[in-house]
Protein backbone atom coordinates (compact mmCIF):
# COMPACT_ATOMS: atom_id res chain seq x y z
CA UNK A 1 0.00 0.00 0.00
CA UNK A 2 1.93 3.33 -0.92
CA UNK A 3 1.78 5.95 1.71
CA UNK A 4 0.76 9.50 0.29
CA UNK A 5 2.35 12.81 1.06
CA UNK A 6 0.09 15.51 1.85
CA UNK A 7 0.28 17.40 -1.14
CA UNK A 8 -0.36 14.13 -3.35
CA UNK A 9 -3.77 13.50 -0.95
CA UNK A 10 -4.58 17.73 -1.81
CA UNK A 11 -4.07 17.80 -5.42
CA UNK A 12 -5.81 14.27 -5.74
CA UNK A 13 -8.86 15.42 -4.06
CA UNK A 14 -8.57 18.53 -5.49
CA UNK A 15 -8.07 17.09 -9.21
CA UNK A 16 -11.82 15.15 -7.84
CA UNK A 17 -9.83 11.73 -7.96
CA UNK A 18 -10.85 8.83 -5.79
CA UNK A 19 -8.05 7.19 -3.43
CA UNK A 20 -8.28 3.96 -2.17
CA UNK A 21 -6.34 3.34 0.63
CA UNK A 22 -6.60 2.86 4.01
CA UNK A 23 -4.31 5.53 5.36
CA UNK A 24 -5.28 7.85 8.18
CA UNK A 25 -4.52 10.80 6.32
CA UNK A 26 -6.43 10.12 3.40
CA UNK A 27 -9.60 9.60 5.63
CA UNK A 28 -9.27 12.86 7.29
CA UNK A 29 -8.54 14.81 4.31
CA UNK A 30 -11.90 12.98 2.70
CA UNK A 31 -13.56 14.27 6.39
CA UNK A 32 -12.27 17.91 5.45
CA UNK A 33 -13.09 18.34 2.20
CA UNK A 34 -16.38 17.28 2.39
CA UNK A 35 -17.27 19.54 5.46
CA UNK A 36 -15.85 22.47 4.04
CA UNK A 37 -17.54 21.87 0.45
CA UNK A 38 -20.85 22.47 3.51
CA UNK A 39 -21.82 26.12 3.80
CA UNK A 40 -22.16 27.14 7.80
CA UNK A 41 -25.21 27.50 9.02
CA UNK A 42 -24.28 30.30 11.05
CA UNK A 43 -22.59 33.67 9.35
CA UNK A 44 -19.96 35.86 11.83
CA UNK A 45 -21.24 39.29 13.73
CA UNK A 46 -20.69 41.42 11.84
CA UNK A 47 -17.90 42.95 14.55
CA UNK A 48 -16.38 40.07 14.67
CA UNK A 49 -13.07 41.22 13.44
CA UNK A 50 -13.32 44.36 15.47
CA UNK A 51 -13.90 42.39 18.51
CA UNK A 52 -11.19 39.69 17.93
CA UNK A 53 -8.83 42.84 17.29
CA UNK A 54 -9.63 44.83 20.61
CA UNK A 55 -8.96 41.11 22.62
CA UNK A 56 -5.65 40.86 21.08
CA UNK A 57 -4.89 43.92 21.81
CA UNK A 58 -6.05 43.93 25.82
CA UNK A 59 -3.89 40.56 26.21
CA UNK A 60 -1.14 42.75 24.23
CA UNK A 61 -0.99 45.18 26.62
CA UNK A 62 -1.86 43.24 29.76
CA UNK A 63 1.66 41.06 28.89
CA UNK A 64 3.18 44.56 29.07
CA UNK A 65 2.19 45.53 32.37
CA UNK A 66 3.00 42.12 33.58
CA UNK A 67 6.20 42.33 31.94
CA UNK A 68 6.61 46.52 33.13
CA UNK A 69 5.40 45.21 36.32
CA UNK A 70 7.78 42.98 37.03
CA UNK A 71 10.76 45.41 36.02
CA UNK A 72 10.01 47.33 38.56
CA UNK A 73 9.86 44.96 41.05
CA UNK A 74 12.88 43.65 40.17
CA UNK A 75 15.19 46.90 39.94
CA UNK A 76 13.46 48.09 43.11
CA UNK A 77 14.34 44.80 45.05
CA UNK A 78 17.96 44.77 43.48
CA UNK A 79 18.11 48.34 44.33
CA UNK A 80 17.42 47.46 48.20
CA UNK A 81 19.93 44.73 47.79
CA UNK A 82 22.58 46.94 46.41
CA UNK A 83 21.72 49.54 49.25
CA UNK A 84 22.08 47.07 51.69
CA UNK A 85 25.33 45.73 50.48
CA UNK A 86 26.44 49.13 50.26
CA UNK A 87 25.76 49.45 54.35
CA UNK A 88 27.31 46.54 55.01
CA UNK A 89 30.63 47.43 53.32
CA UNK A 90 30.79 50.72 54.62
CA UNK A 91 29.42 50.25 58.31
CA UNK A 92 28.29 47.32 59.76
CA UNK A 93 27.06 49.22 62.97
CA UNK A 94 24.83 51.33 60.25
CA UNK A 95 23.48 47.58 59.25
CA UNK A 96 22.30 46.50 63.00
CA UNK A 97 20.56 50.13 63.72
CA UNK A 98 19.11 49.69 60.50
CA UNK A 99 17.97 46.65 61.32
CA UNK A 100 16.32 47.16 64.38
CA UNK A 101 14.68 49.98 62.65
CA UNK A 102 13.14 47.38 60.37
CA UNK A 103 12.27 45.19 63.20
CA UNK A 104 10.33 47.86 65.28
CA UNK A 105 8.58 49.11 62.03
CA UNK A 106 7.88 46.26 60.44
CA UNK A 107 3.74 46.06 60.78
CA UNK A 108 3.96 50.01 59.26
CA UNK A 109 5.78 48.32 56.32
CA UNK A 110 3.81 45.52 56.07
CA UNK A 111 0.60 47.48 56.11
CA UNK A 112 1.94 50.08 53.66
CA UNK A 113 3.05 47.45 50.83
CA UNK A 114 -0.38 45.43 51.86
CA UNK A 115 -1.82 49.30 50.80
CA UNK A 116 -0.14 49.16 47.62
CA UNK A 117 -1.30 45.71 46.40
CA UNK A 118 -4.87 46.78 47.32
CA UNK A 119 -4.65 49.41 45.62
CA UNK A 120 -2.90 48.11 42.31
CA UNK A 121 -5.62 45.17 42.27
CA UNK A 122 -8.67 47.53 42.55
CA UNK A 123 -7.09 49.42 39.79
CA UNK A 124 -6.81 46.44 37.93
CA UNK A 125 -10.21 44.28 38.83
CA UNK A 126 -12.69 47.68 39.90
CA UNK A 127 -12.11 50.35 37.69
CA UNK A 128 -11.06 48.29 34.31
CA UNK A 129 -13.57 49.71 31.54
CA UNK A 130 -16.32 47.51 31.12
CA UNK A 131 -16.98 44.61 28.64
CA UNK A 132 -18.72 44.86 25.85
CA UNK A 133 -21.43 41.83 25.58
């Protein structure tokens, strides 16, 4: 049994040619063709396009703020590391007051970056335009 190539199955059902064969290919390429010769009983909106467009675009420039997003997040955390670095080369007294600074204050820092998080996801989930339906 000679195994076809998918352009020989194409042209041969194109060229209205009957192949024999048992071959998986040949079977769904038979399947195809005959439900695409089948007009669709349903036509598009006619904003389809429009629509598909605006979706793309939305995921487009939600992968951007993800991506901007996590920039920052990333310079500002290597930007604490690199100040902290810096304390400890220079003074390591400076690092233990600063430290117990930190430990004193920690629920005011806690609560201010718990803040900022609320307040980035109701920017994101609560005031985010509306969908269309």
């Amino acid at each position: 049994m000679k195994k076809f190539s998918d352009e020989e199955i194409q042209n041969a059902l194109d060229a209205g040619e009957n192949l024999t064969s048992e071959d998986a290919d040949i079977k769904q390429y038979k399947l195809l063709f005959t439900a695409l010769e089948k007009t669709p009983r349903a036509t598009l909106p006619l904003a389809f396009s429009a629509s598909l467009v605006r979706k793309i675009k939305a995921k487009q420039l939600r992968r951007q703020d993800l991506k901007l997003n996590l920039l920052v997040g990333f310079l500002l955390t290597s930007g604490l590391g690199a100040g902290y670095l810096c304390l400890i080369w220079f003074s390591p007294n400076m690092v233990k007051q600063f430290m117990q600074i930190l430990s004193l204050y920690k629920g005011i820092g806690l609560l201010i970056l718990f803040t900022l998080l609320l307040f980035y996801w109701g920017e994101r989930k609560l005031l985010s335009p509306a969908k269309p339906s």
